[in-house]
N, C-alpha and C. Protein backbone atom coordinates (compact mmCIF):
# COMPACT_ATOMS: atom_id res chain seq x y z
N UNK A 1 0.82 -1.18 0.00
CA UNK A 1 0.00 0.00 0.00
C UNK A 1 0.87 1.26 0.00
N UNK A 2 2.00 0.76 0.91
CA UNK A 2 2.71 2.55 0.71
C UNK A 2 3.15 2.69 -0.80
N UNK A 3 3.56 1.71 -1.64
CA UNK A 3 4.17 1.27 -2.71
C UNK A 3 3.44 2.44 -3.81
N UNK A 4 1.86 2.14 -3.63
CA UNK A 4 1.39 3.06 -4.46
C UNK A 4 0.98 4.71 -3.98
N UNK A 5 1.33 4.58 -2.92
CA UNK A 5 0.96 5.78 -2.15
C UNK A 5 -0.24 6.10 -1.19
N UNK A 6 -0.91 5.29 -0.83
CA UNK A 6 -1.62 5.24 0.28
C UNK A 6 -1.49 5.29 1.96
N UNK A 7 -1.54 6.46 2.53
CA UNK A 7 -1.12 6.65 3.84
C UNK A 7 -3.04 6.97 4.09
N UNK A 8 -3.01 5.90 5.30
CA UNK A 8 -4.48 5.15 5.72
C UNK A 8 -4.12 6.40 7.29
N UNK A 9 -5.13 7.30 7.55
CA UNK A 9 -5.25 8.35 8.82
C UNK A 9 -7.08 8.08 9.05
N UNK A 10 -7.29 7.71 10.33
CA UNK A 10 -8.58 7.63 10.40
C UNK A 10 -8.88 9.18 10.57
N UNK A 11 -10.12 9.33 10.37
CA UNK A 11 -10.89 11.16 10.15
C UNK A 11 -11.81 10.82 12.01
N UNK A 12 -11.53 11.70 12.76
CA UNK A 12 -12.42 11.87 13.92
C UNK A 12 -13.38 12.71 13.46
N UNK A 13 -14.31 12.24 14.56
CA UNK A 13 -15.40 13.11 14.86
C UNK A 13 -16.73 12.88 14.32
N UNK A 14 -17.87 13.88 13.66
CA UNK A 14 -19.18 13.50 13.66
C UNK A 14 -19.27 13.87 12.52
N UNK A 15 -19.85 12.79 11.53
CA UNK A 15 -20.82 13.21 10.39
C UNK A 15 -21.86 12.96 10.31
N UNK A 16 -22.54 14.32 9.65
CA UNK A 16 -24.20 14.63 9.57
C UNK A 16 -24.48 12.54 8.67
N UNK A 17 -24.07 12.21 7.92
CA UNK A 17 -24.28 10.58 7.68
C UNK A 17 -24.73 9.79 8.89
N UNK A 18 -24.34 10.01 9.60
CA UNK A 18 -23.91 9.31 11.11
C UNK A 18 -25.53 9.70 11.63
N UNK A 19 -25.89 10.44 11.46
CA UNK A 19 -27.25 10.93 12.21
C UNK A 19 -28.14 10.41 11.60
N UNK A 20 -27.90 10.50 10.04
CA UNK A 20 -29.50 9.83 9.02
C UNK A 20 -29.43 8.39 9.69
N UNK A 21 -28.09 7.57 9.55
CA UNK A 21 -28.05 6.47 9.48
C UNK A 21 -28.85 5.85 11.27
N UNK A 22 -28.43 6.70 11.67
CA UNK A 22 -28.92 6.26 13.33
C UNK A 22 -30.23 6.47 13.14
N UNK A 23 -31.17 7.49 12.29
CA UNK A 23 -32.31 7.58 12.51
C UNK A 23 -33.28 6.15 11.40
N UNK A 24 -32.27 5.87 10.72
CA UNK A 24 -32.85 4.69 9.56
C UNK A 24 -32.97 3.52 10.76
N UNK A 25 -31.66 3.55 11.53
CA UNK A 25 -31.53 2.47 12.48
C UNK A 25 -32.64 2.37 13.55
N UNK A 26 -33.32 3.25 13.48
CA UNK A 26 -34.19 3.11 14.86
C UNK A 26 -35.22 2.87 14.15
N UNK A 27 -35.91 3.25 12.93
CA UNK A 27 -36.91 3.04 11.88
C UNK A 27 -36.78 1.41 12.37
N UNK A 28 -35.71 0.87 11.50
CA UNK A 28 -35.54 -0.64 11.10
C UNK A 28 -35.95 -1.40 12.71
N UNK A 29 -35.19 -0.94 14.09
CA UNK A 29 -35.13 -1.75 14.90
C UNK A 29 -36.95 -1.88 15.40
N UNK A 30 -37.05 -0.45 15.25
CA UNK A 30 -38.71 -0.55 15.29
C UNK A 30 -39.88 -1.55 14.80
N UNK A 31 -39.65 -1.65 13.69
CA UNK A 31 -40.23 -2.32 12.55
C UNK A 31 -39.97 -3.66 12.84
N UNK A 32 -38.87 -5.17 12.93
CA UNK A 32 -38.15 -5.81 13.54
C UNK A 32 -38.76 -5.78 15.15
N UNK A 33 -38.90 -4.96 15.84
CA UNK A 33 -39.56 -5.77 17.60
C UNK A 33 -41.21 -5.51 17.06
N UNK A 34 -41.82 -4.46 16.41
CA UNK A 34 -43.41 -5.53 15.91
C UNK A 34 -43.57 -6.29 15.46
N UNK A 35 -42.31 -6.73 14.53
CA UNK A 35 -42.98 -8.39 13.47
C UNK A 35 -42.49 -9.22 14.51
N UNK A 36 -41.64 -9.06 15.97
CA UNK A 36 -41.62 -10.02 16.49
C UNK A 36 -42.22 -10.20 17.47
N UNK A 37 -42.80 -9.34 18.19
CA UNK A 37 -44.04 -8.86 18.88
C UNK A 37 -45.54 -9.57 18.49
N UNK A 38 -45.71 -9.62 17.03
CA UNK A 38 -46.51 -10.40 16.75
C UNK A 38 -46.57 -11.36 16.04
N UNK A 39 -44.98 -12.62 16.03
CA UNK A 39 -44.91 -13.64 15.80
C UNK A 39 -44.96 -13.96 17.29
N UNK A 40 -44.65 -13.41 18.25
CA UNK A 40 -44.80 -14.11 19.88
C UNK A 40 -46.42 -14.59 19.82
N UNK A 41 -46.99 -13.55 19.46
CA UNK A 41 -48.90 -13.39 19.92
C UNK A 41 -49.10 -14.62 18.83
N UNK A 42 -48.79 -14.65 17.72
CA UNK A 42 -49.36 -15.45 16.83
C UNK A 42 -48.79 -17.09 16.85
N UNK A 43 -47.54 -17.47 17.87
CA UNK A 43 -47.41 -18.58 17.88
C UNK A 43 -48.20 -19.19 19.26
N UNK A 44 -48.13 -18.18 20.25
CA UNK A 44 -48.71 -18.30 21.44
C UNK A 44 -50.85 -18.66 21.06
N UNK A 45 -51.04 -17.90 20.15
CA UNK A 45 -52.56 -17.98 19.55
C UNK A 45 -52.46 -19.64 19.10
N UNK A 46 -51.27 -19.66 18.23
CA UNK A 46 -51.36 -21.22 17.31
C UNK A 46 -51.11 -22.35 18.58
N UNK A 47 -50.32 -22.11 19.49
CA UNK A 47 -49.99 -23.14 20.37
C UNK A 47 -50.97 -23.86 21.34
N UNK A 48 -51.76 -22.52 21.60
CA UNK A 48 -53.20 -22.96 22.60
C UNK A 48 -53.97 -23.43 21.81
N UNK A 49 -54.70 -23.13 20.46
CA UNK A 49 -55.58 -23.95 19.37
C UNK A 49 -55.04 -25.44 19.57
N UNK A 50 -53.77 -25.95 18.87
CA UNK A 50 -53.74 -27.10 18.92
C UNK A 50 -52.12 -27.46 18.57
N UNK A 51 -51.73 -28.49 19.10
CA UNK A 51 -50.70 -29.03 19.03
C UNK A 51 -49.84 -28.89 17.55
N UNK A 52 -50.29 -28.86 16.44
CA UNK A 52 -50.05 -29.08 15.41
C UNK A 52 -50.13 -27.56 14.50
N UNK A 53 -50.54 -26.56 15.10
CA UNK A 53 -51.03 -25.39 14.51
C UNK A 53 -49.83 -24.83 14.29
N UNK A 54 -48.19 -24.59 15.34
CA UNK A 54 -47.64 -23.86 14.87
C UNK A 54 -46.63 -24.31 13.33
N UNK A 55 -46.44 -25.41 13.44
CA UNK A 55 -45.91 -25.80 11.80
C UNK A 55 -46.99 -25.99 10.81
N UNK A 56 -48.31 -25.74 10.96
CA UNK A 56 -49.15 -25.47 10.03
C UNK A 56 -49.13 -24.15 10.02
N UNK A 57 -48.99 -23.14 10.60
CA UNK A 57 -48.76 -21.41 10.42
C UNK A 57 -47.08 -21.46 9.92
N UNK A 58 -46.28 -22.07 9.98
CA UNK A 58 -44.91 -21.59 9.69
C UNK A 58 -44.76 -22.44 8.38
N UNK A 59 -45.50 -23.22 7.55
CA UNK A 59 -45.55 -23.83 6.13
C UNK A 59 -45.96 -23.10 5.72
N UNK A 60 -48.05 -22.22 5.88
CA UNK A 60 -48.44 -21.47 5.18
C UNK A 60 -47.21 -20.18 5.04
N UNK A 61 -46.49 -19.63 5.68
CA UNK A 61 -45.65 -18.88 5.91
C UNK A 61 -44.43 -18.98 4.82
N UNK A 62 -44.26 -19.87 4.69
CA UNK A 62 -43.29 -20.05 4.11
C UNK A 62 -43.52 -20.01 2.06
N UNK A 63 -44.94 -21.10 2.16
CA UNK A 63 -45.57 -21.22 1.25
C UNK A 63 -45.93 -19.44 0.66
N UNK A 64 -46.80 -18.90 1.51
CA UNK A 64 -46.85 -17.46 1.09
C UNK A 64 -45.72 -15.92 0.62
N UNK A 65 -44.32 -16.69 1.37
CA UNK A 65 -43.12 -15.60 1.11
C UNK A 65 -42.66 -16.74 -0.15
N UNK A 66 -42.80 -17.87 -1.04
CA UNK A 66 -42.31 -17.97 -2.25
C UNK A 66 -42.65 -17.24 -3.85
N UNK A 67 -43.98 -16.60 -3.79
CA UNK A 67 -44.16 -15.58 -4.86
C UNK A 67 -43.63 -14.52 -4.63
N UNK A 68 -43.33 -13.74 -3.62
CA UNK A 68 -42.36 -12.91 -2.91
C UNK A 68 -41.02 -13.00 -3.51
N UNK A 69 -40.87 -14.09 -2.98
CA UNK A 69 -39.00 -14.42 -3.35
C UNK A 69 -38.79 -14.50 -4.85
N UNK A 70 -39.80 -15.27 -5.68
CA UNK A 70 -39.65 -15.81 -7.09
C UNK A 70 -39.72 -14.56 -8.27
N UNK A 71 -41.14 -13.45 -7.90
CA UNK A 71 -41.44 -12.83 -8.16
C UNK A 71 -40.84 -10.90 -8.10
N UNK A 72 -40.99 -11.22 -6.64
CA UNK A 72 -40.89 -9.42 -6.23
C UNK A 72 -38.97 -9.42 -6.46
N UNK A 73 -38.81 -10.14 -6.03
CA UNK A 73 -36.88 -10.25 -6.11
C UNK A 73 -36.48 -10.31 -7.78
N UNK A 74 -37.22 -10.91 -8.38
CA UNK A 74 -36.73 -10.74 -10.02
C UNK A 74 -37.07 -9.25 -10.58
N UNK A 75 -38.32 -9.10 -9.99
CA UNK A 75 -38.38 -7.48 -10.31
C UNK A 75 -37.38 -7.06 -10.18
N UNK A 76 -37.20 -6.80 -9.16
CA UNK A 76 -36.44 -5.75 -8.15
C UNK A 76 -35.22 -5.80 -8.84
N UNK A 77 -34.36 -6.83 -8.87
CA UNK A 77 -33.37 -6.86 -9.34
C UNK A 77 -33.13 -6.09 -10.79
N UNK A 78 -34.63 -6.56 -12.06
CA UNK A 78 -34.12 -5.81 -12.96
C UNK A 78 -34.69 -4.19 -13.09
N UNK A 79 -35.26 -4.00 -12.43
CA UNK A 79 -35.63 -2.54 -12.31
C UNK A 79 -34.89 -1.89 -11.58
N UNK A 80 -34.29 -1.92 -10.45
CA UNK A 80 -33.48 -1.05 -9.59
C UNK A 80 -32.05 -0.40 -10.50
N UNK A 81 -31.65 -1.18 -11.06
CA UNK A 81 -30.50 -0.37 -11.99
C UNK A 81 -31.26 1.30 -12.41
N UNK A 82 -32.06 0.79 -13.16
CA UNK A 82 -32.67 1.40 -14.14
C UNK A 82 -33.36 3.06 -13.18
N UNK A 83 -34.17 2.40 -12.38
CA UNK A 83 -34.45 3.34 -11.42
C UNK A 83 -33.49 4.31 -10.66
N UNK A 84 -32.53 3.42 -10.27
CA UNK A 84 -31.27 3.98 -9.36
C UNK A 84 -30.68 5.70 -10.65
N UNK A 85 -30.48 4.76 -11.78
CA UNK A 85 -30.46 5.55 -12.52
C UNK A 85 -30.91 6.96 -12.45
N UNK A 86 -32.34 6.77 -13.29
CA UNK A 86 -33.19 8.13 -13.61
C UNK A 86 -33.22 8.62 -12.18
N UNK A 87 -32.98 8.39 -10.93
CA UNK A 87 -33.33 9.10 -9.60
C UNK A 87 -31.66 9.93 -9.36
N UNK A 88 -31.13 9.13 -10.19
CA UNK A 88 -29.04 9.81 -9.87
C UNK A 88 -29.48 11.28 -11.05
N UNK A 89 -29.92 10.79 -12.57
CA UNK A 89 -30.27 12.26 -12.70
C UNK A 89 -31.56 12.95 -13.29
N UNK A 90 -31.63 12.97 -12.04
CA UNK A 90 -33.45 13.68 -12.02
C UNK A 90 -34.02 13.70 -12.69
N UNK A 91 -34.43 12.80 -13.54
CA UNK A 91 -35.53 12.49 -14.83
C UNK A 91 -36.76 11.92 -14.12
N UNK A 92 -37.11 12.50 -13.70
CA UNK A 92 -38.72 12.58 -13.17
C UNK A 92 -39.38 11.64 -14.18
N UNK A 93 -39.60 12.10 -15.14
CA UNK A 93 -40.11 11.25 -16.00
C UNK A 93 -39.82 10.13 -16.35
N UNK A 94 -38.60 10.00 -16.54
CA UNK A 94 -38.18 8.42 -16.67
C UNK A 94 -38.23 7.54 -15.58
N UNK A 95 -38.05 8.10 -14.62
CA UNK A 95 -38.37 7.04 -12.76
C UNK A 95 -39.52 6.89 -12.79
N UNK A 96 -41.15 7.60 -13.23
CA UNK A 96 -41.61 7.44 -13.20
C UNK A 96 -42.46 6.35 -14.45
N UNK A 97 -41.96 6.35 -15.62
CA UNK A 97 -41.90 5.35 -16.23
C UNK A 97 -41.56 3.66 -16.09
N UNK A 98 -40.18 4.17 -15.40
CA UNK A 98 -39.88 3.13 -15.64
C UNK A 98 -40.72 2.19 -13.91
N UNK A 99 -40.78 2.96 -12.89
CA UNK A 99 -41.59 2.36 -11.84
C UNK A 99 -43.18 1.96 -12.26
N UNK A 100 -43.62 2.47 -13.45
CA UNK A 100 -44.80 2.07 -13.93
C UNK A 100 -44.75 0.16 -13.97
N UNK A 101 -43.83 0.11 -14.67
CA UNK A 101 -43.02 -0.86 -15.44
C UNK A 101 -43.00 -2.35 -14.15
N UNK A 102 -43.03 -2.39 -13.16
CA UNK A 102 -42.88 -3.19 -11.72
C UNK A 102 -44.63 -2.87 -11.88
């Protein structure tokens, strides 16, 4: 690394980054203790019904996130270029096209 000229100095202190990202972080952790908040209620619901209910709720579960996975993820994948795109330069019109498009 020195070879090509790289002298590695960490940067102190606070960046305004540092603040969005903490506020995304509390979004996410939020979001994450309700879906688990109400996988507690909903296995605790399946467990008292009947012996057999909670791997009949965690098949349908599973069964229901595969058009998800097969589907929304192939989108995603080929549209996000495209999108990422027209949103880097402000073509309103074309993001909005092309999100038609999904």
């Amino acid at each position: 690394m020195k070879r090509v000229g790289f002298n590695y100095r960490p940067l102190w202190g606070w960046d305004s980054r540092l603040s969005q990202a903490g506020g995304m972080a509390l979004w996410v952790t939020g979001y994450v203790a309700v879906g688990q908040i109400g996988y507690v209620i909903t296995t605790r619901v399946a467990t008292a019904a009947d012996a057999g209910s909670v791997v009949t709720y965690t098949n349908a579960w599973l069964l229901l996130q595969v058009p998800y996975g097969v589907l929304g993820v192939s989108l995603l994948t080929t549209l996000m270029p495209r999108l990422s795109r027209a949103a880097a330069n402000a073509d309103i019109r074309q993001l909005a096209n092309d999100f038609s498009l999904g």
